[in-house]
PDB file of N, CA and C in Angstrom:
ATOM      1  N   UNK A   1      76.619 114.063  75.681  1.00  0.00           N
ATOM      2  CA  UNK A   1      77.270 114.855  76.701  1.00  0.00           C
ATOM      3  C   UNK A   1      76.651 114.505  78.053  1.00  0.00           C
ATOM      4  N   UNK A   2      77.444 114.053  78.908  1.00  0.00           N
ATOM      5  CA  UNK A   2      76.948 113.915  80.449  1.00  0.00           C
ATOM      6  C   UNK A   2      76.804 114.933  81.099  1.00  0.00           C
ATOM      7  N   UNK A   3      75.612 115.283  82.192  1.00  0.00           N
ATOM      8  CA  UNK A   3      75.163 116.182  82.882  1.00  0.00           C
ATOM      9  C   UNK A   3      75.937 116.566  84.064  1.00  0.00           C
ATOM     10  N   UNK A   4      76.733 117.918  84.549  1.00  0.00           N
ATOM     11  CA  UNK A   4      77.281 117.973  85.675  1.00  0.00           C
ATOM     12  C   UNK A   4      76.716 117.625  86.882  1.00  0.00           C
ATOM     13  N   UNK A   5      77.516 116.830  87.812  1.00  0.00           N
ATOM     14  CA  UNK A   5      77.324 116.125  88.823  1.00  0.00           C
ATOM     15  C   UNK A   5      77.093 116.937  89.858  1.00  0.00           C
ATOM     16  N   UNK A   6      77.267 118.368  90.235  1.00  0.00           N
ATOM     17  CA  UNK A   6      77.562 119.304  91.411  1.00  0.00           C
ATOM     18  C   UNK A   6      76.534 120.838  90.212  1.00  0.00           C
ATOM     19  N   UNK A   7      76.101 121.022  91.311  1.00  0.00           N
ATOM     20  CA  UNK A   7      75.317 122.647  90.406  1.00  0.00           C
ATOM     21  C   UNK A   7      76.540 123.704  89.926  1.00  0.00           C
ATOM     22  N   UNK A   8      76.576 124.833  89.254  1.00  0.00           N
ATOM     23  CA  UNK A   8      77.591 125.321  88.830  1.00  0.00           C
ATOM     24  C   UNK A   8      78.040 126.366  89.909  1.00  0.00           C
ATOM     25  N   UNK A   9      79.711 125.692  89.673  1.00  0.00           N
ATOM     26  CA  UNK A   9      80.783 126.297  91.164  1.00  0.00           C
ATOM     27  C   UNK A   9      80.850 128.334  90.558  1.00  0.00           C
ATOM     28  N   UNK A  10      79.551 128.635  90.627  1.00  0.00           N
ATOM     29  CA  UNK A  10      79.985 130.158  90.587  1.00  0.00           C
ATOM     30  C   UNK A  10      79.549 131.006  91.685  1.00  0.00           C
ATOM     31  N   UNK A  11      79.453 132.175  92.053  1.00  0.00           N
ATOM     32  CA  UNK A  11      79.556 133.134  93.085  1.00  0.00           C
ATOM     33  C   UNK A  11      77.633 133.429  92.633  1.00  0.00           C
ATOM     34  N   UNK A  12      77.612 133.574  91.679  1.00  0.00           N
ATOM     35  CA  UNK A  12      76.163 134.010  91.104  1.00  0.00           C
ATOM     36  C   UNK A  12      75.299 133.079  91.960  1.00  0.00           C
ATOM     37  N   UNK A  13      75.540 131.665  91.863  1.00  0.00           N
ATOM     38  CA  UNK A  13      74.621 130.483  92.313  1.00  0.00           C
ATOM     39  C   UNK A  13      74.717 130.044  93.904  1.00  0.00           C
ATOM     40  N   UNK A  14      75.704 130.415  94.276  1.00  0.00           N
ATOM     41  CA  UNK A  14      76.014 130.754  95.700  1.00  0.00           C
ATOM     42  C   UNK A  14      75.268 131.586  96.318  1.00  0.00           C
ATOM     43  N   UNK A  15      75.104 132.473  95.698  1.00  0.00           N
ATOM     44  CA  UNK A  15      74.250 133.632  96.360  1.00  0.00           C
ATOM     45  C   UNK A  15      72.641 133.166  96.320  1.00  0.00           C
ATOM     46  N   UNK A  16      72.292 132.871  94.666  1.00  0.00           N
ATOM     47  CA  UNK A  16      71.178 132.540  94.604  1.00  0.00           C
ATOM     48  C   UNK A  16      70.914 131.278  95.564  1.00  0.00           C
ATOM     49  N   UNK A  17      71.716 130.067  95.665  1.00  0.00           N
ATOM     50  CA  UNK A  17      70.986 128.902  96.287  1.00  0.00           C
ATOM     51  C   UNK A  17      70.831 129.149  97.756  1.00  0.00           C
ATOM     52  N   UNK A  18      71.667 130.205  98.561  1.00  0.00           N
ATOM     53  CA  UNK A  18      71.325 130.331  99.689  1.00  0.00           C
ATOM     54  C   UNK A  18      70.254 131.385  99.621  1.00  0.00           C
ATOM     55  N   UNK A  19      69.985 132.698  98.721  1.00  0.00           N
ATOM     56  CA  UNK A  19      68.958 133.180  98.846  1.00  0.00           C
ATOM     57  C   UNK A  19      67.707 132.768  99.125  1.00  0.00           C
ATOM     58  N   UNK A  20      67.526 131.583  98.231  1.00  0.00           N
ATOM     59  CA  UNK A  20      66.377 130.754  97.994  1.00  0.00           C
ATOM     60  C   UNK A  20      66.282 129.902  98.585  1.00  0.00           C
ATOM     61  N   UNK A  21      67.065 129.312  99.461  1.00  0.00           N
ATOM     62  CA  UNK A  21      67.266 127.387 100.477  1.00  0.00           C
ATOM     63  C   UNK A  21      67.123 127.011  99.350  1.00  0.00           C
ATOM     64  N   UNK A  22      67.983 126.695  98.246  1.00  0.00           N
ATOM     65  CA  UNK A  22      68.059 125.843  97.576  1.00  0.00           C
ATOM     66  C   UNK A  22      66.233 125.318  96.716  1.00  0.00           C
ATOM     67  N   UNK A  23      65.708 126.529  96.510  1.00  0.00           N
ATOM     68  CA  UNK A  23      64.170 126.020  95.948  1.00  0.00           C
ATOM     69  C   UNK A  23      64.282 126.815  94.672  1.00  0.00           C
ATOM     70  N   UNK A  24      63.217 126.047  93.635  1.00  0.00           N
ATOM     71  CA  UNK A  24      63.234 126.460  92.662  1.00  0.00           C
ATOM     72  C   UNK A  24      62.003 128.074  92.692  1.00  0.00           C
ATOM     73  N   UNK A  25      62.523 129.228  92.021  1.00  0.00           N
ATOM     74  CA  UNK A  25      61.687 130.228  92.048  1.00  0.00           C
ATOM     75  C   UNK A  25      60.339 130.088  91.385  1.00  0.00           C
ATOM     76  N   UNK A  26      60.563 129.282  91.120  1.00  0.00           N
ATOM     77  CA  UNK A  26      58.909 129.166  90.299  1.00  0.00           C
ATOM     78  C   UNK A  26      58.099 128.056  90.827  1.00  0.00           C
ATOM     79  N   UNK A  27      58.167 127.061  91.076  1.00  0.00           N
ATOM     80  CA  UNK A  27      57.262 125.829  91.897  1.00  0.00           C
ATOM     81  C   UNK A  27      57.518 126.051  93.424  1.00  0.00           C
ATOM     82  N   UNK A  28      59.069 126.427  93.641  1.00  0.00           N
ATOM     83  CA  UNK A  28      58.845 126.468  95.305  1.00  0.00           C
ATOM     84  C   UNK A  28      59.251 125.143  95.663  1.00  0.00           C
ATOM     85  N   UNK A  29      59.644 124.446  94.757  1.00  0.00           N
ATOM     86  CA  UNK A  29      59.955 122.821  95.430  1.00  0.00           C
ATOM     87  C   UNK A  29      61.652 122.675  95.286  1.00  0.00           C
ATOM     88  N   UNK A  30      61.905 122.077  96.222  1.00  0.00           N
ATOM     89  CA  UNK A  30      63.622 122.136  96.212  1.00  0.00           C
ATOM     90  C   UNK A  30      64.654 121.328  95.719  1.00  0.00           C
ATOM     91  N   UNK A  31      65.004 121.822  94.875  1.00  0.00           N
ATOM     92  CA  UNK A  31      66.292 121.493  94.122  1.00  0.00           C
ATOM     93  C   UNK A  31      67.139 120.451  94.624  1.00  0.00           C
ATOM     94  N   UNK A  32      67.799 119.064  93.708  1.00  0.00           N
ATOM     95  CA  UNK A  32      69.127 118.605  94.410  1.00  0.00           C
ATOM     96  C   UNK A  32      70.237 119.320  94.306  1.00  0.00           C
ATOM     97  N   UNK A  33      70.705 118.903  95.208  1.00  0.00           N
ATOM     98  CA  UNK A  33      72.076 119.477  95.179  1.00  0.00           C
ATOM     99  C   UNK A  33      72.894 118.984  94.684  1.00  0.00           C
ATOM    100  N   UNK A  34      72.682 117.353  94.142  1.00  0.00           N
ATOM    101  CA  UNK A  34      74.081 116.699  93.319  1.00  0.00           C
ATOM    102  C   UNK A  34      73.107 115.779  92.775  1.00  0.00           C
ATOM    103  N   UNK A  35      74.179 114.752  91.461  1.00  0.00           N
ATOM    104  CA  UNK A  35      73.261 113.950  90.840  1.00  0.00           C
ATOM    105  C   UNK A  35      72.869 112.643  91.851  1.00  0.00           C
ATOM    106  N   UNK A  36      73.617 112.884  92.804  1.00  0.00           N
ATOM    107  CA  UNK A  36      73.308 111.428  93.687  1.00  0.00           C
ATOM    108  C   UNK A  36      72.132 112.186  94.573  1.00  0.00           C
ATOM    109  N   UNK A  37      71.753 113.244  94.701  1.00  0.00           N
ATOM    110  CA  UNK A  37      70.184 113.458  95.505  1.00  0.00           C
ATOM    111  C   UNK A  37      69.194 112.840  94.989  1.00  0.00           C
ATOM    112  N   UNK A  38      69.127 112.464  93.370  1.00  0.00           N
ATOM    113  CA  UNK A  38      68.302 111.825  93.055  1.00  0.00           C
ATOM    114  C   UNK A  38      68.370 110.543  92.578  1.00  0.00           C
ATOM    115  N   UNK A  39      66.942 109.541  92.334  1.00  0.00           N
ATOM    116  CA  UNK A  39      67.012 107.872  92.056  1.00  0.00           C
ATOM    117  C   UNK A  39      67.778 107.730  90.713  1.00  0.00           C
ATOM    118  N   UNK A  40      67.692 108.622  89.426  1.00  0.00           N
ATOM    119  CA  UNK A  40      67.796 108.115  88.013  1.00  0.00           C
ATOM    120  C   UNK A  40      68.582 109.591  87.118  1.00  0.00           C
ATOM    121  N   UNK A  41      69.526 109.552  86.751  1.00  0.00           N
ATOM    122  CA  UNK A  41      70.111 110.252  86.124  1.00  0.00           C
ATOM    123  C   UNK A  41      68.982 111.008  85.032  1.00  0.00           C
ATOM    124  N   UNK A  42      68.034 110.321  84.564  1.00  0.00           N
ATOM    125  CA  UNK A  42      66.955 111.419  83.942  1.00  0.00           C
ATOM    126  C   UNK A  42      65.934 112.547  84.600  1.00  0.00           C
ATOM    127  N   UNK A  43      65.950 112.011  85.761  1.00  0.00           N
ATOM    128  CA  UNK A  43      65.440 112.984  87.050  1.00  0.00           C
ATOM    129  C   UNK A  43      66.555 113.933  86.952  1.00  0.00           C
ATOM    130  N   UNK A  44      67.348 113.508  87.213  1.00  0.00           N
ATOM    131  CA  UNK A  44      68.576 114.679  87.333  1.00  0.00           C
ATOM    132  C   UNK A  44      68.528 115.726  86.137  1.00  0.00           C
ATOM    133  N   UNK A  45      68.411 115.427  85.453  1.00  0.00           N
ATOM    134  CA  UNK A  45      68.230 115.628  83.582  1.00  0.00           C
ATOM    135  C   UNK A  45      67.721 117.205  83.631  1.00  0.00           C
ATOM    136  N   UNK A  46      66.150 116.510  84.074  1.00  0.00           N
ATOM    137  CA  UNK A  46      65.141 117.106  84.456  1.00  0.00           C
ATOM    138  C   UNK A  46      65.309 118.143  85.692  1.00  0.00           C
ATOM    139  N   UNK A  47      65.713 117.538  86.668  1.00  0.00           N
ATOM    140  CA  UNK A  47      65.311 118.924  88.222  1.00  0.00           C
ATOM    141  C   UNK A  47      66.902 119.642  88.615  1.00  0.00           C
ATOM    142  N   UNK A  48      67.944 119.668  88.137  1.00  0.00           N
ATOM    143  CA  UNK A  48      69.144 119.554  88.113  1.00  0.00           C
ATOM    144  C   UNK A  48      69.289 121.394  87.940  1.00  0.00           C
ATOM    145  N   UNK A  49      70.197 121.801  89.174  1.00  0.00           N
ATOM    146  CA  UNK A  49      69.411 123.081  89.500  1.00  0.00           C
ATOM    147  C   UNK A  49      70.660 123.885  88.810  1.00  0.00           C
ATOM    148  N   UNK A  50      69.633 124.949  88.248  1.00  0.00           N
ATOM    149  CA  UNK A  50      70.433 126.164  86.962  1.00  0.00           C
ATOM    150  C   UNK A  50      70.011 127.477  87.629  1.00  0.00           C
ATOM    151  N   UNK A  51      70.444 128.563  86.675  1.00  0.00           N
ATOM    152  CA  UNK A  51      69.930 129.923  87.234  1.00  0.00           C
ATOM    153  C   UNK A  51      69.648 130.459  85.869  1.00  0.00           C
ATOM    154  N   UNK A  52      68.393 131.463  86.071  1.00  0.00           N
ATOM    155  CA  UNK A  52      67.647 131.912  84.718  1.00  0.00           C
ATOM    156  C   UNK A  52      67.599 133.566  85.087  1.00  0.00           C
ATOM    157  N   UNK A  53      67.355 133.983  84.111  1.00  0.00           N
ATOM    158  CA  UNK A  53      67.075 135.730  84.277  1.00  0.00           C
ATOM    159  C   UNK A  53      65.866 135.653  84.704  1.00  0.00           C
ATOM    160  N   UNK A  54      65.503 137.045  85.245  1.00  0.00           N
ATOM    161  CA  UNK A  54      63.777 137.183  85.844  1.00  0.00           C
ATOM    162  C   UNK A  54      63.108 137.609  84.622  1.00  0.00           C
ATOM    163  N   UNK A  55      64.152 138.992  84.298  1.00  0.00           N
ATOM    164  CA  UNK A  55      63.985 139.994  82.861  1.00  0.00           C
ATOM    165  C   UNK A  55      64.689 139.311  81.449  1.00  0.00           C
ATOM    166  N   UNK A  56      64.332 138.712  80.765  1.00  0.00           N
ATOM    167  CA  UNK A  56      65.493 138.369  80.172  1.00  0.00           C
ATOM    168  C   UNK A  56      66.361 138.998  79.351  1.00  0.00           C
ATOM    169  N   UNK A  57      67.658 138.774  79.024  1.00  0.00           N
ATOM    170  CA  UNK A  57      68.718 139.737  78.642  1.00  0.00           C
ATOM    171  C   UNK A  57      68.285 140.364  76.969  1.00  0.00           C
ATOM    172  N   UNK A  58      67.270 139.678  76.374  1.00  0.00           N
ATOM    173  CA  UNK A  58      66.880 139.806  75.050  1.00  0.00           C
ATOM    174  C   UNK A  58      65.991 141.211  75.183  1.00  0.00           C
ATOM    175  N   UNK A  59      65.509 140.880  76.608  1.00  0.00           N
ATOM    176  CA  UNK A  59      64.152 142.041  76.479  1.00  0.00           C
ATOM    177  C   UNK A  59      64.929 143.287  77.508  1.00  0.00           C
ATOM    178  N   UNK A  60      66.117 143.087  77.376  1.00  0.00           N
ATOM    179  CA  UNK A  60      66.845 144.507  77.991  1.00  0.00           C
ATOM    180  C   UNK A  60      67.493 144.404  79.507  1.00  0.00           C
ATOM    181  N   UNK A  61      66.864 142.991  80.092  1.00  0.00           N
ATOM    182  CA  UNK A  61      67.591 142.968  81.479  1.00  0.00           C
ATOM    183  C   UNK A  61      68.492 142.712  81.605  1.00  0.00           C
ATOM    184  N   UNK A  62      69.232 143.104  82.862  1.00  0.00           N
ATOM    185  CA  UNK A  62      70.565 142.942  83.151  1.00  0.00           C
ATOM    186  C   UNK A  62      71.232 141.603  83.407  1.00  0.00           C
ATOM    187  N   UNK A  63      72.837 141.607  83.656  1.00  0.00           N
ATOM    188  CA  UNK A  63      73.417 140.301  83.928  1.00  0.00           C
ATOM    189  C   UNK A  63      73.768 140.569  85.133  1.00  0.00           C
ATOM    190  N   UNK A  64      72.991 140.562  86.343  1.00  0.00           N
ATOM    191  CA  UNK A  64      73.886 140.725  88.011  1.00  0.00           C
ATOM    192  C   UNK A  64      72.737 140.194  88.545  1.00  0.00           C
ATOM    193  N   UNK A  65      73.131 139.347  90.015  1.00  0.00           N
ATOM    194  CA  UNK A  65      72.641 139.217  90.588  1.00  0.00           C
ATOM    195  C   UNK A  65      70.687 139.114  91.082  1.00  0.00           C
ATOM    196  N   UNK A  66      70.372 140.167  91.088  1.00  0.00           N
ATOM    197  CA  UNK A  66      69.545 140.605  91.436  1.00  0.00           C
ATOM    198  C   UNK A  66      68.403 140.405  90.435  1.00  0.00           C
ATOM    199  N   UNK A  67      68.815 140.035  89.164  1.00  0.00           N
ATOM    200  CA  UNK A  67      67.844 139.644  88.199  1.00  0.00           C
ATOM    201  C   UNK A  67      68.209 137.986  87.921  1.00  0.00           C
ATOM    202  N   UNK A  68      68.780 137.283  89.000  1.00  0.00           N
ATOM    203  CA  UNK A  68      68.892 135.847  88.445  1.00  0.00           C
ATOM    204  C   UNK A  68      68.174 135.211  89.583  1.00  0.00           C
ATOM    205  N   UNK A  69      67.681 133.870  89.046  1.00  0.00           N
ATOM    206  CA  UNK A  69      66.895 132.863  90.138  1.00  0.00           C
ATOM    207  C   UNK A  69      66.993 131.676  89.343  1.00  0.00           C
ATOM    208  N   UNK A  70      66.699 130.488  90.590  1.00  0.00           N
ATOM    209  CA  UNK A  70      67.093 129.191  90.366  1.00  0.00           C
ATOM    210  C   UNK A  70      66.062 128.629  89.538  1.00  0.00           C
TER     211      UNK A  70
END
């Protein structure tokens, strides 16, 4: 399966990537924005920007906003 080329077109990640300038919540180092930001499609693999729960939904947290980061 090939890796999407563009981060995912939702309202959730919109919010989050401008919340954040586009940085990851946990290192602080910033995300591409497409697979051509980076040299090698396994980089991409690797730094290719998602959104995660803070709380996770197993341990009772919610699905909105406010509990998601890049």
């Amino acid at each position: 399966m090939s890796q999407s080329l563009s981060p995912p077109n939702t309202e959730f990640f919109s919010q989050l990537w401008k919340a954040q300038s586009g940085c990851c919540a946990l290192c602080g180092g910033p995300m591409p924005q497409s697979r051509f930001a980076v040299a090698h499609a396994s980089i991409w693999k690797r730094r290719r920007p998602t959104f995660d729960h803070i709380v996770p939904l197993a341990a009772g947290g919610p699905d909105s906003p406010d509990n998601l980061q890049l």
